[in-house]
Every structure is written in C-alpha cells, then in structure tokens.
PDB file of N, CA and C in Angstrom:
ATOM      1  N   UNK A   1      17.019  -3.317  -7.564  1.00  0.00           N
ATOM      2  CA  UNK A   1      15.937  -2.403  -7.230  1.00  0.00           C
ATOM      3  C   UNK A   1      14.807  -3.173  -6.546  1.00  0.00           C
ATOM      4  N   UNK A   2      14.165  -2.496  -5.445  1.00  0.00           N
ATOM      5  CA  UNK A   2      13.178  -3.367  -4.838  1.00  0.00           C
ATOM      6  C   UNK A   2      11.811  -2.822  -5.674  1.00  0.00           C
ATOM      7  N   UNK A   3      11.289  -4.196  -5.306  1.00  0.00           N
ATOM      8  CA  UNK A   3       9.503  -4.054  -6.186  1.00  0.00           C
ATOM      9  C   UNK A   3       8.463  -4.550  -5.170  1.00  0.00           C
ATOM     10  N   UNK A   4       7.759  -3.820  -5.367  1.00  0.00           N
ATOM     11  CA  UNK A   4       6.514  -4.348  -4.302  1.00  0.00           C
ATOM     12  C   UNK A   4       5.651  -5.438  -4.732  1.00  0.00           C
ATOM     13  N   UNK A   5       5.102  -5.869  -3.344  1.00  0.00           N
ATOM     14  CA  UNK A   5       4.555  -6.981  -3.173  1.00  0.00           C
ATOM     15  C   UNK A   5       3.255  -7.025  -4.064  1.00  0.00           C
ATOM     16  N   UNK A   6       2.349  -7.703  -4.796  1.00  0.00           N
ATOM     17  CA  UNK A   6       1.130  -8.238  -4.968  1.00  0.00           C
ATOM     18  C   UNK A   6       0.304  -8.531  -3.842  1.00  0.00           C
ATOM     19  N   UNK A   7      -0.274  -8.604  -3.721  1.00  0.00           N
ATOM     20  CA  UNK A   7      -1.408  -8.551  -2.776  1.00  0.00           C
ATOM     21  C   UNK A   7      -2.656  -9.293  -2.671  1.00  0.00           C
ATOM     22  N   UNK A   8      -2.986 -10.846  -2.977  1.00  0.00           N
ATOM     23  CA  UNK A   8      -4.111 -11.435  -2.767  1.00  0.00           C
ATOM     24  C   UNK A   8      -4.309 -11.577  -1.588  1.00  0.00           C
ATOM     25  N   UNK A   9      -5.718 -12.151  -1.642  1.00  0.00           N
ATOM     26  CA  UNK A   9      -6.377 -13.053  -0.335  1.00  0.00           C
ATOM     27  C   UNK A   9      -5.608 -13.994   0.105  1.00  0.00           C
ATOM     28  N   UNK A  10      -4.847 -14.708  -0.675  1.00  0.00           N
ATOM     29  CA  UNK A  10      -4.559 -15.984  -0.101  1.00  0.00           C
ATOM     30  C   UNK A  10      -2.680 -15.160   0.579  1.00  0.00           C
ATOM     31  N   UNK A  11      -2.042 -14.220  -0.369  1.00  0.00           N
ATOM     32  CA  UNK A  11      -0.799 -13.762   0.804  1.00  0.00           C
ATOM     33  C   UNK A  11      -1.218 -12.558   1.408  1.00  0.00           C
ATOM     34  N   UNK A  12      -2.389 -12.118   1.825  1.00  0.00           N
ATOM     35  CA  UNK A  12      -2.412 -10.780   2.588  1.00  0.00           C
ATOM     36  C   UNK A  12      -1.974 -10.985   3.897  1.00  0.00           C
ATOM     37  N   UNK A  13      -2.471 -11.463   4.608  1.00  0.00           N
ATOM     38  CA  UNK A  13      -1.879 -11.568   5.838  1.00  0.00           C
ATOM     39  C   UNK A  13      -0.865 -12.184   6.223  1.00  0.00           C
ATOM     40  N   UNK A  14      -0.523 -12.770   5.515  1.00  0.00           N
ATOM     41  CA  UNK A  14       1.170 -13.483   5.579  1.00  0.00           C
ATOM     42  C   UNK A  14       2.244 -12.011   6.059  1.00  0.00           C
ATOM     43  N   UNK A  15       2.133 -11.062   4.410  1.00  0.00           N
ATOM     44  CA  UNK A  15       2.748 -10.045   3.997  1.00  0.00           C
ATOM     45  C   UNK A  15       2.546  -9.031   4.926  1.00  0.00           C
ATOM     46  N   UNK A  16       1.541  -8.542   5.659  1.00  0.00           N
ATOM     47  CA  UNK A  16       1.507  -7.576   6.708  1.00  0.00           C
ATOM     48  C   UNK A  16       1.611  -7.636   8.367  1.00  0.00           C
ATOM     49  N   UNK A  17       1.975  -9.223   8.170  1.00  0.00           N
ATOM     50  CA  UNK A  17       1.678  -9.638   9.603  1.00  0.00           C
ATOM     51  C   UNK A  17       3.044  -8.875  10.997  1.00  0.00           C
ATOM     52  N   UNK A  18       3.862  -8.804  10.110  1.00  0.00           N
ATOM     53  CA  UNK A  18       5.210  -8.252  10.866  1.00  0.00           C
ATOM     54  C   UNK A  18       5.508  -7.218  10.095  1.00  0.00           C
ATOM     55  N   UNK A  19       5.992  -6.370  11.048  1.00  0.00           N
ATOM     56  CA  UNK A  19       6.513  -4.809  10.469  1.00  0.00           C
ATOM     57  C   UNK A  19       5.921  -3.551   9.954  1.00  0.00           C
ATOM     58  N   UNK A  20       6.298  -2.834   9.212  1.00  0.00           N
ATOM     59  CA  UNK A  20       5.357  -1.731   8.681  1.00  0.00           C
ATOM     60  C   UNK A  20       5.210  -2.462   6.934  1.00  0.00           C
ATOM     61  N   UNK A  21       3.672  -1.842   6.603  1.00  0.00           N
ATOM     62  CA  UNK A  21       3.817  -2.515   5.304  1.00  0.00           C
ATOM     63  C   UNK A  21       2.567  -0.827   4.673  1.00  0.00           C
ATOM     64  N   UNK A  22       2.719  -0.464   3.347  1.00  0.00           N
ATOM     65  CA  UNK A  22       2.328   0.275   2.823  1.00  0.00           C
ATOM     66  C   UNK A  22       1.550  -0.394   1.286  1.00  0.00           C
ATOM     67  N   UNK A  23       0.042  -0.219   1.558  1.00  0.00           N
ATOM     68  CA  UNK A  23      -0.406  -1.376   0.970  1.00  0.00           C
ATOM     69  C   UNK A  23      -1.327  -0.378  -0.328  1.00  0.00           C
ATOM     70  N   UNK A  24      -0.934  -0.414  -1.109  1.00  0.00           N
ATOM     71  CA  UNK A  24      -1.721   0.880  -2.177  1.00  0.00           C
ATOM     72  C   UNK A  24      -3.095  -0.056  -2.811  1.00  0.00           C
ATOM     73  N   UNK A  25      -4.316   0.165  -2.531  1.00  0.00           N
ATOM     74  CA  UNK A  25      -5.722  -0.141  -3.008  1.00  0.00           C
ATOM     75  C   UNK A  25      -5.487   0.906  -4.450  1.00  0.00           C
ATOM     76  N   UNK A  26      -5.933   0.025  -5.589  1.00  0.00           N
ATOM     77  CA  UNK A  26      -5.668   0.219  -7.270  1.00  0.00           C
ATOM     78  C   UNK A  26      -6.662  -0.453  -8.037  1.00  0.00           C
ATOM     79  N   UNK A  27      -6.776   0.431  -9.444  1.00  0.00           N
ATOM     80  CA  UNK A  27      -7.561  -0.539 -10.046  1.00  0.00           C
ATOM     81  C   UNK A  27      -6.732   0.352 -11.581  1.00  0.00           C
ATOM     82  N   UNK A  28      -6.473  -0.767 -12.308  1.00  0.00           N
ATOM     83  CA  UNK A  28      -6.015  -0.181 -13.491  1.00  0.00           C
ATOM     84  C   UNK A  28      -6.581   0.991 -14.163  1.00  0.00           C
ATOM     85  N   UNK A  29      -8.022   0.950 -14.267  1.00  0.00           N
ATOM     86  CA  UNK A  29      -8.939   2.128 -14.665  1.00  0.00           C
ATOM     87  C   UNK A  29      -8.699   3.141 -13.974  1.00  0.00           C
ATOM     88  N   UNK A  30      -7.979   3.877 -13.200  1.00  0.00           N
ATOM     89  CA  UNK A  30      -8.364   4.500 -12.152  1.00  0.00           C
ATOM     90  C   UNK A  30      -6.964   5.815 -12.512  1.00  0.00           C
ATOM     91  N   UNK A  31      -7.278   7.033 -12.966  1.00  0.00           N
ATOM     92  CA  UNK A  31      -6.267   7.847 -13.230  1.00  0.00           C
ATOM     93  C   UNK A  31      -5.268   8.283 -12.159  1.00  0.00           C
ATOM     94  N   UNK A  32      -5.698   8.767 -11.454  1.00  0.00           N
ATOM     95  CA  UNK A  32      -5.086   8.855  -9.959  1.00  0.00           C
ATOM     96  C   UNK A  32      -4.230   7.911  -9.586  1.00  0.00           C
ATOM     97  N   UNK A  33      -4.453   6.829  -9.568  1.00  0.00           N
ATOM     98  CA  UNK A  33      -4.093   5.376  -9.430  1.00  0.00           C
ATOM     99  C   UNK A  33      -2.632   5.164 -10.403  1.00  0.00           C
ATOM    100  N   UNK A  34      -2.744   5.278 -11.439  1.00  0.00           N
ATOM    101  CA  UNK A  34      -1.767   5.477 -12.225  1.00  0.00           C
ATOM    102  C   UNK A  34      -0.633   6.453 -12.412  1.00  0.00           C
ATOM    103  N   UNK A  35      -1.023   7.681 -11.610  1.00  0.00           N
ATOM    104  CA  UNK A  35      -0.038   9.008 -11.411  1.00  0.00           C
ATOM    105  C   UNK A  35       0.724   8.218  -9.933  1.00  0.00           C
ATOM    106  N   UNK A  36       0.272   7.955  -8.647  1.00  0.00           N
ATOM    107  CA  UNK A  36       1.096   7.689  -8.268  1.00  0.00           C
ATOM    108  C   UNK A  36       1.630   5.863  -8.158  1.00  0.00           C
ATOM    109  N   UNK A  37       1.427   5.663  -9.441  1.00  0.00           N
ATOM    110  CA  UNK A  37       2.403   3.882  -9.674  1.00  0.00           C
ATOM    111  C   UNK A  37       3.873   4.029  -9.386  1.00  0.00           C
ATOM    112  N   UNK A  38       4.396   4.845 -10.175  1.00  0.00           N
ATOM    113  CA  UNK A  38       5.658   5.583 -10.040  1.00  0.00           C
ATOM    114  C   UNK A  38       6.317   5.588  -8.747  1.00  0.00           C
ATOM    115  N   UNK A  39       5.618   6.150  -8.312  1.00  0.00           N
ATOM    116  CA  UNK A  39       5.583   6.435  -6.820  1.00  0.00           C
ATOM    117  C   UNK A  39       6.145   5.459  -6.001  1.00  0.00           C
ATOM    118  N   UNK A  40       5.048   4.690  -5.908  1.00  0.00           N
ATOM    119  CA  UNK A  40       5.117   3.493  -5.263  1.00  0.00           C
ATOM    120  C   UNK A  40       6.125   2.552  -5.544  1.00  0.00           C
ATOM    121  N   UNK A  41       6.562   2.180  -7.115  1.00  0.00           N
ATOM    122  CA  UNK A  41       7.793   1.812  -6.935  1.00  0.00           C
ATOM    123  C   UNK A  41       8.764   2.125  -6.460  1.00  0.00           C
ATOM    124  N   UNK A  42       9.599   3.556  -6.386  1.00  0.00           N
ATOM    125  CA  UNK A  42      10.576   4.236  -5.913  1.00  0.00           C
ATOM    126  C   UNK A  42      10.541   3.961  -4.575  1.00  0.00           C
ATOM    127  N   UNK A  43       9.324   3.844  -3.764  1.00  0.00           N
ATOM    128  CA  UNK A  43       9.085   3.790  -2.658  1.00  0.00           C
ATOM    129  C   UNK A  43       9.884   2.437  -2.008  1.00  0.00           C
ATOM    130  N   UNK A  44       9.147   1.458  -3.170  1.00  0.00           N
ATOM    131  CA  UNK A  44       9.268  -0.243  -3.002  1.00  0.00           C
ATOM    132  C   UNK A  44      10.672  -0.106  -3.150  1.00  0.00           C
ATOM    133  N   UNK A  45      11.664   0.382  -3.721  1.00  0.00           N
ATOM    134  CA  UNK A  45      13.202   0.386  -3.913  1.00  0.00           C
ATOM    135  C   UNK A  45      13.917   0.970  -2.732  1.00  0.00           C
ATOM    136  N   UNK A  46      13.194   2.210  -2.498  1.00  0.00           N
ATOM    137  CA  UNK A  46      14.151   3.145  -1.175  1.00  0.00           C
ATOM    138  C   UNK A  46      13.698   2.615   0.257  1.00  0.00           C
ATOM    139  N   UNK A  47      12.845   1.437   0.338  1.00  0.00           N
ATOM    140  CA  UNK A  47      12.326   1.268   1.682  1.00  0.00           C
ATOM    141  C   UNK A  47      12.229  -0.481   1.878  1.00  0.00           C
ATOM    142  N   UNK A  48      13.688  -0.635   0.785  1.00  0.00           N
ATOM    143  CA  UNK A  48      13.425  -1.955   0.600  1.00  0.00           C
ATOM    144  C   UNK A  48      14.458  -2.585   2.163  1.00  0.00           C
ATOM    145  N   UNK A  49      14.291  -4.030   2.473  1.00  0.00           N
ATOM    146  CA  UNK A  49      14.593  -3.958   3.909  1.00  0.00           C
ATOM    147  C   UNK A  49      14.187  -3.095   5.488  1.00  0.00           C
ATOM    148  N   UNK A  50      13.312  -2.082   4.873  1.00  0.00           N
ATOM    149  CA  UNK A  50      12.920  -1.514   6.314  1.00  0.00           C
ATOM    150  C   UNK A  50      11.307  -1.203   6.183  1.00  0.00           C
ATOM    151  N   UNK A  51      10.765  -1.512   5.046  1.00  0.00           N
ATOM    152  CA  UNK A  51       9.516  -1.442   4.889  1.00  0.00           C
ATOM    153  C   UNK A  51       8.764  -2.472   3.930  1.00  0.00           C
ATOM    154  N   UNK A  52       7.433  -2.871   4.021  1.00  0.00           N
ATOM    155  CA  UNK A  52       7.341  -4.014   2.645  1.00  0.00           C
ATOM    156  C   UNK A  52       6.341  -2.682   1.947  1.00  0.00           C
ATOM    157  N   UNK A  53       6.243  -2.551   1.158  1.00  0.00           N
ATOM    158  CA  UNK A  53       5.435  -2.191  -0.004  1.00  0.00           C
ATOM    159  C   UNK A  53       4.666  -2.773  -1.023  1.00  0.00           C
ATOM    160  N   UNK A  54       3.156  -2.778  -0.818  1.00  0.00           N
ATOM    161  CA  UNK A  54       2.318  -3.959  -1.672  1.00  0.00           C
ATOM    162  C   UNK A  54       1.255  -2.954  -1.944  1.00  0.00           C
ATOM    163  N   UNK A  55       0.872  -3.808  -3.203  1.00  0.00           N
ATOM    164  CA  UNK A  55      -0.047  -3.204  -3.732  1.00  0.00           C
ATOM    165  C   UNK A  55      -1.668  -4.169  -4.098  1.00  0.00           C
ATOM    166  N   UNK A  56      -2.927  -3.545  -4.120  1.00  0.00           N
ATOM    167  CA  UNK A  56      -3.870  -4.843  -3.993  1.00  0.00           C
ATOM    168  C   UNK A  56      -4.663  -4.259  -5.083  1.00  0.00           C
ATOM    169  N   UNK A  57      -4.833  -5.033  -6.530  1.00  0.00           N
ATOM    170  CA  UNK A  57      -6.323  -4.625  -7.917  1.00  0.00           C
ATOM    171  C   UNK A  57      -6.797  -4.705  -6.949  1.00  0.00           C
ATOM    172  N   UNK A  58      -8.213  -3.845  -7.139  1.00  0.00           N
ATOM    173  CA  UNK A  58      -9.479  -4.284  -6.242  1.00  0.00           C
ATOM    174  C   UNK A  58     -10.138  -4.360  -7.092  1.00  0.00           C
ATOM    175  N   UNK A  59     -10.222  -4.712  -8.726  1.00  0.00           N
ATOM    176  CA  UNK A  59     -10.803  -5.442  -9.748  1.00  0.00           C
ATOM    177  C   UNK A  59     -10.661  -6.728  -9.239  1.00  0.00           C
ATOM    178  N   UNK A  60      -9.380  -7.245  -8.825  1.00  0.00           N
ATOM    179  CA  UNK A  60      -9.501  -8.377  -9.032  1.00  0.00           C
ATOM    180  C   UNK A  60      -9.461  -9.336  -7.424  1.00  0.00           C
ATOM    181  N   UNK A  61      -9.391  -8.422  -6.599  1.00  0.00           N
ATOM    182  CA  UNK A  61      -8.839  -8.659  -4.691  1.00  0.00           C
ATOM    183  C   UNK A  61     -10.315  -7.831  -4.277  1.00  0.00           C
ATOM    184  N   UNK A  62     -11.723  -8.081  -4.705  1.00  0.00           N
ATOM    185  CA  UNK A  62     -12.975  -7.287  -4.201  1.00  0.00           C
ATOM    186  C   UNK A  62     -13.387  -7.676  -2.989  1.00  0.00           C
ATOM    187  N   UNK A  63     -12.966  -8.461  -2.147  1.00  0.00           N
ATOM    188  CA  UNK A  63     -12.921  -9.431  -1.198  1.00  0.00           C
ATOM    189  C   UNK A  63     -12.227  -8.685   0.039  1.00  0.00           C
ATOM    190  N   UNK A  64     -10.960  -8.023  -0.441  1.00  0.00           N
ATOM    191  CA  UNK A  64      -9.877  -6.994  -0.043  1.00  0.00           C
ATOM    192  C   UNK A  64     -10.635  -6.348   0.400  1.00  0.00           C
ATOM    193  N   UNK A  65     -10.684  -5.185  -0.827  1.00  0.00           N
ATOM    194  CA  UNK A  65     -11.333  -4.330  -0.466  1.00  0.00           C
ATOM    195  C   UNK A  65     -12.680  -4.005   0.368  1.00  0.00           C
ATOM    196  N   UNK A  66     -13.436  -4.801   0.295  1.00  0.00           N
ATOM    197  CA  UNK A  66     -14.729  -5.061   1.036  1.00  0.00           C
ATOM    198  C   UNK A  66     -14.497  -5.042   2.634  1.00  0.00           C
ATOM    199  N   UNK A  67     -13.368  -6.052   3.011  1.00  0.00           N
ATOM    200  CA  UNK A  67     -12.824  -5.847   4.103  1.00  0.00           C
ATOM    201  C   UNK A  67     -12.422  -4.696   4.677  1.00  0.00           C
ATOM    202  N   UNK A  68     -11.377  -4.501   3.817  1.00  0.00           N
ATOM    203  CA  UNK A  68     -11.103  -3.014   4.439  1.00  0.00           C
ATOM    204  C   UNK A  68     -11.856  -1.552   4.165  1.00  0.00           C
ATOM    205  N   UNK A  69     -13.096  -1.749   4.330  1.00  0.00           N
ATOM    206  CA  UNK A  69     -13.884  -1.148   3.157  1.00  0.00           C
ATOM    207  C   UNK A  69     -13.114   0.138   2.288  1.00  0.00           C
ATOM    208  N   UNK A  70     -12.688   0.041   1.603  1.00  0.00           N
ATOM    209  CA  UNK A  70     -12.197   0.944   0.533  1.00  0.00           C
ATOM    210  C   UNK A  70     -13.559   1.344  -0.363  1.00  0.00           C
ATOM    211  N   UNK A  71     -13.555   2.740  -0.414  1.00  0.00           N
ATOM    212  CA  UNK A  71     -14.528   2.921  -0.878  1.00  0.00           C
ATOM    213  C   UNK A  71     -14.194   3.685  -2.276  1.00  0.00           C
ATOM    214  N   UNK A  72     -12.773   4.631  -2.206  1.00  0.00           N
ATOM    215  CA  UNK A  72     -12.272   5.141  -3.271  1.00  0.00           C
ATOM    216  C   UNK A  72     -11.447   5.090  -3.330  1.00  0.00           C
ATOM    217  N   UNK A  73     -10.749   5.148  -4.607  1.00  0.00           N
ATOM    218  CA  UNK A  73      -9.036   4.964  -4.961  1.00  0.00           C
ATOM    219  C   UNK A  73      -8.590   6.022  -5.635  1.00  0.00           C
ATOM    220  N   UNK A  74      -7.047   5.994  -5.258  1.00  0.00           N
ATOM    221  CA  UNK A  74      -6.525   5.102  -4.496  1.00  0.00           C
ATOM    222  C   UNK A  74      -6.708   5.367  -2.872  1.00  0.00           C
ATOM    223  N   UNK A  75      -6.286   4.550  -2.564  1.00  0.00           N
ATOM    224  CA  UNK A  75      -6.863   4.406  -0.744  1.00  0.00           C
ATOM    225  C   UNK A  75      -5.311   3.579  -0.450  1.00  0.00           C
ATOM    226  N   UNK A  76      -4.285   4.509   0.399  1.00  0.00           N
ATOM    227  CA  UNK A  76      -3.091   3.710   0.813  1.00  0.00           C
ATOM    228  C   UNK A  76      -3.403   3.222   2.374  1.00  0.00           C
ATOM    229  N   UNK A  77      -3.445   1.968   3.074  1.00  0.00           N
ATOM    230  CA  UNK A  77      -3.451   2.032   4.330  1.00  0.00           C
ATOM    231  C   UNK A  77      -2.112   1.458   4.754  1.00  0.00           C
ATOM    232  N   UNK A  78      -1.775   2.139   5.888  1.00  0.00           N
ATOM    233  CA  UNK A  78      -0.382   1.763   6.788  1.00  0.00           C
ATOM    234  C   UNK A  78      -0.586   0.788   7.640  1.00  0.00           C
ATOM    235  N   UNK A  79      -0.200  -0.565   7.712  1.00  0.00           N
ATOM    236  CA  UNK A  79      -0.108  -1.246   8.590  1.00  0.00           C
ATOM    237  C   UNK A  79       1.073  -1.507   9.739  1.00  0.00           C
ATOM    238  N   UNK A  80       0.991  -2.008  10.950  1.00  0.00           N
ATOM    239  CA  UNK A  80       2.436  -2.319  11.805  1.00  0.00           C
ATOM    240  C   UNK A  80       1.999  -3.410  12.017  1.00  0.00           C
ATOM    241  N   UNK A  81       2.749  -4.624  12.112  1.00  0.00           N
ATOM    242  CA  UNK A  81       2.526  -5.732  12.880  1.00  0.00           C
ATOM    243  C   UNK A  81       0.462  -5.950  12.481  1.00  0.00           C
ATOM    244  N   UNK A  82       0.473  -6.358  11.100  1.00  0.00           N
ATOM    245  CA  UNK A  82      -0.691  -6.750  11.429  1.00  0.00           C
ATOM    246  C   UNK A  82      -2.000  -5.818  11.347  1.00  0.00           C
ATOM    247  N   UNK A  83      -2.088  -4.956  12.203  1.00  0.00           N
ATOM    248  CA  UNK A  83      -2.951  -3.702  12.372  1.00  0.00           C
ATOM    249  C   UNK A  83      -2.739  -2.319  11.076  1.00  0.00           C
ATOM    250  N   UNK A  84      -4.310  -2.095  11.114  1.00  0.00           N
ATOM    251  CA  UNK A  84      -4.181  -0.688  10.162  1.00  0.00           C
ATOM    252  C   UNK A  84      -4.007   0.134  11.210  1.00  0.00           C
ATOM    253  N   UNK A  85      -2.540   1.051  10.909  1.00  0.00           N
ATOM    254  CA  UNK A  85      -2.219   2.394  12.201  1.00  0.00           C
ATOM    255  C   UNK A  85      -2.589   3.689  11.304  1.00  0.00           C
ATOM    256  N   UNK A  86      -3.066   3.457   9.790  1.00  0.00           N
ATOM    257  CA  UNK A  86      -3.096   4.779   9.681  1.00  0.00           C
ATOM    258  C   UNK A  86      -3.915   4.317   8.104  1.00  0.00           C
ATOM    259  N   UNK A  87      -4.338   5.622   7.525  1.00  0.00           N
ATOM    260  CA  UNK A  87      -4.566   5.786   6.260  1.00  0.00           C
ATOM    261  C   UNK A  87      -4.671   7.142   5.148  1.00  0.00           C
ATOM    262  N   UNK A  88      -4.504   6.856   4.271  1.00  0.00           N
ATOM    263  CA  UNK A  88      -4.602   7.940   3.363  1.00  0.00           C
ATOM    264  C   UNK A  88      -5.443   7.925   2.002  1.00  0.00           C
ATOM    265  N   UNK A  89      -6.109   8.323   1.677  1.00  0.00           N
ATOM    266  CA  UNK A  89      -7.188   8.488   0.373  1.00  0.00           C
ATOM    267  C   UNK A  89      -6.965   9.351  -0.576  1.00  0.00           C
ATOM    268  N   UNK A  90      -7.099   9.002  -1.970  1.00  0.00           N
ATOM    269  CA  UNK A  90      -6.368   9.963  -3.214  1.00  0.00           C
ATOM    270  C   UNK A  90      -4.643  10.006  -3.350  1.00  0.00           C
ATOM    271  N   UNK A  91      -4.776  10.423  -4.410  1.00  0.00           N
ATOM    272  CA  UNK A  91      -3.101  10.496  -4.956  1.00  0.00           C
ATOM    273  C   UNK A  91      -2.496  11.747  -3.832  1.00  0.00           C
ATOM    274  N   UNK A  92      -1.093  11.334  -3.476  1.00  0.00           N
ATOM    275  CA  UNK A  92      -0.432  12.186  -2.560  1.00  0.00           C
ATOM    276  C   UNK A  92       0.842  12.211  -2.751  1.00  0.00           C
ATOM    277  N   UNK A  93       1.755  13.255  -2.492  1.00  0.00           N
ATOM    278  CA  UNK A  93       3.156  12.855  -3.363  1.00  0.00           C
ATOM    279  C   UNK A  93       3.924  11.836  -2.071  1.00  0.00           C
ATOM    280  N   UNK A  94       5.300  12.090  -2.996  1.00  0.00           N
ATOM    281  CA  UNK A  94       6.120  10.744  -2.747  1.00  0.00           C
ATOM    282  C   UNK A  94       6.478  11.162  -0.941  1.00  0.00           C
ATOM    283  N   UNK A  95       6.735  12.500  -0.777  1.00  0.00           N
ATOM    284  CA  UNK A  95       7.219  13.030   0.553  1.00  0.00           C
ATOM    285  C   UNK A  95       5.845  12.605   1.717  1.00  0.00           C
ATOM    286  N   UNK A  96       5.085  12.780   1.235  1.00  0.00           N
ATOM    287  CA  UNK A  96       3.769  12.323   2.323  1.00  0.00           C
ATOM    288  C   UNK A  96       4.029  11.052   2.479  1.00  0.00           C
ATOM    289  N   UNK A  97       3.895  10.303   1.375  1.00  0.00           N
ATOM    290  CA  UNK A  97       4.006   8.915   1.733  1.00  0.00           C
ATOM    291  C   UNK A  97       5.209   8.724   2.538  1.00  0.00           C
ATOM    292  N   UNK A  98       6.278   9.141   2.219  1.00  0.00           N
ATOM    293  CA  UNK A  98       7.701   8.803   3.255  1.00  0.00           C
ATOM    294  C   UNK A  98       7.436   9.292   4.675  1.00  0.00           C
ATOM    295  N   UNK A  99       6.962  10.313   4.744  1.00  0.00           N
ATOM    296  CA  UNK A  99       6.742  10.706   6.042  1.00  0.00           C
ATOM    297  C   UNK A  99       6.290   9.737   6.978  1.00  0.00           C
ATOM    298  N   UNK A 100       4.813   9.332   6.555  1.00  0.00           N
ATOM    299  CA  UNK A 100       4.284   8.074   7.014  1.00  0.00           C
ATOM    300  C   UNK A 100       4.968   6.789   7.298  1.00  0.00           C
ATOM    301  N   UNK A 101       5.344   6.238   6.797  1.00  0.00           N
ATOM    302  CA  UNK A 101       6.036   5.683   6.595  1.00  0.00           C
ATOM    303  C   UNK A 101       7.827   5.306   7.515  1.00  0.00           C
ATOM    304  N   UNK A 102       8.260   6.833   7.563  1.00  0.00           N
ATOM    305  CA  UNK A 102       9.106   7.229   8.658  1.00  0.00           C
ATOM    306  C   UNK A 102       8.655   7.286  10.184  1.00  0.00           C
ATOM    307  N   UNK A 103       7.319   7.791  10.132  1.00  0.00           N
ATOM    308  CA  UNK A 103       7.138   7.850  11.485  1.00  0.00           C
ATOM    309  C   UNK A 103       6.806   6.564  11.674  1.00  0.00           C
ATOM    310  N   UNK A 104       6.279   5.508  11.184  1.00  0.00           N
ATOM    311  CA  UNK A 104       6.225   4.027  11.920  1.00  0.00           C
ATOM    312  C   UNK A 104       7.380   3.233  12.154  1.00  0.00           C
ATOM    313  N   UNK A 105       8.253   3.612  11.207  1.00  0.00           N
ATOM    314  CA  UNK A 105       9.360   2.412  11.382  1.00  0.00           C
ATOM    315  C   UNK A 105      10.282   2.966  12.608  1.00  0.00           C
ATOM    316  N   UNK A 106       9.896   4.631  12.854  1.00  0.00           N
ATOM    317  CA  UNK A 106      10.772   5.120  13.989  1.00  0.00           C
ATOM    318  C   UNK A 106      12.073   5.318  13.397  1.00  0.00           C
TER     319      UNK A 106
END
C-alpha cells in the first residue's frame, strides 16, 4: 500500500520538484483535518507511481506554511514540476481530490 510523503523544510522541494504532487496543509488539532486523513491515504495508495502525495503539520513546518501562506486548514495545494497549479481549502471528498489530480497528470 502506498503512504504519503512527510513534508519538512529541509525535503519540500526535493519532493515536489518533478511531477504532480498533492500536498495536504494539517495540524493534528484541526477536525476537518482529521475527516479527510483517510482520504489522503487511499489517495497515497491509488496514485502511488503516478502521483506523490505529502502531507505538511503546520504545528510543526510554520515556515511552510508562512510561505505558502496557508491561512486555514486544511488547505490542499496541487503542484506540477515544482509550481503551485492549483488549490483547494477545507475538507472535500475523495472524488474532488481525484479529479484534480487527474486533470494534471493528463
């Protein structure tokens, strides 16, 4: 089963630099945040080899978040090669996220 990536400062840009990557902004406290965890794994399993799937605390990655300014969570942004091509804010089901997701990898 695939599992998604962790997400610090020191591998963020390593991890998004090539391909599509689906990067979920989290904070353990965060209810929303926790409804779609689930999610995101299934995701990290069914999109394993054609997508990376990571996830970033912004308890503990505030540095992250600041950057990308995230202002509420969860906050998913889509990257390609590097670049944010897209984003999404609040819990959303599993089909939204695939969608997204589908349309980048083509």
């Amino acid at each position: 089963m695939g599992k998604y990536v962790e997400l610090t400062s020191s591998n963020f840009d390593e991890t998004v630099k090539e391909g599509v990557t689906l990067v979920d902004f989290w904070a353990p406290w965060c209810g929303p945040c926790r409804m779609i965890a689930p999610v995101i794994e299934e995701l990290a399993a069914e999109y394993e080899g054609k997508a990376t799937i990571a996830k970033v605390n912004t308890d503990e990655e505030q540095d992250l978040a600041v950057k990308f300014g995230i202002r509420s969570i969860p906050s998913i942004l889509f990257f390609k090669d590097g670049q944010v091509v897209d984003q999404m804010v609040g819990a959303a089901s599993k089909q939204a996220f695939a969608e997204k997701l589908d349309s980048l990898i083509g």
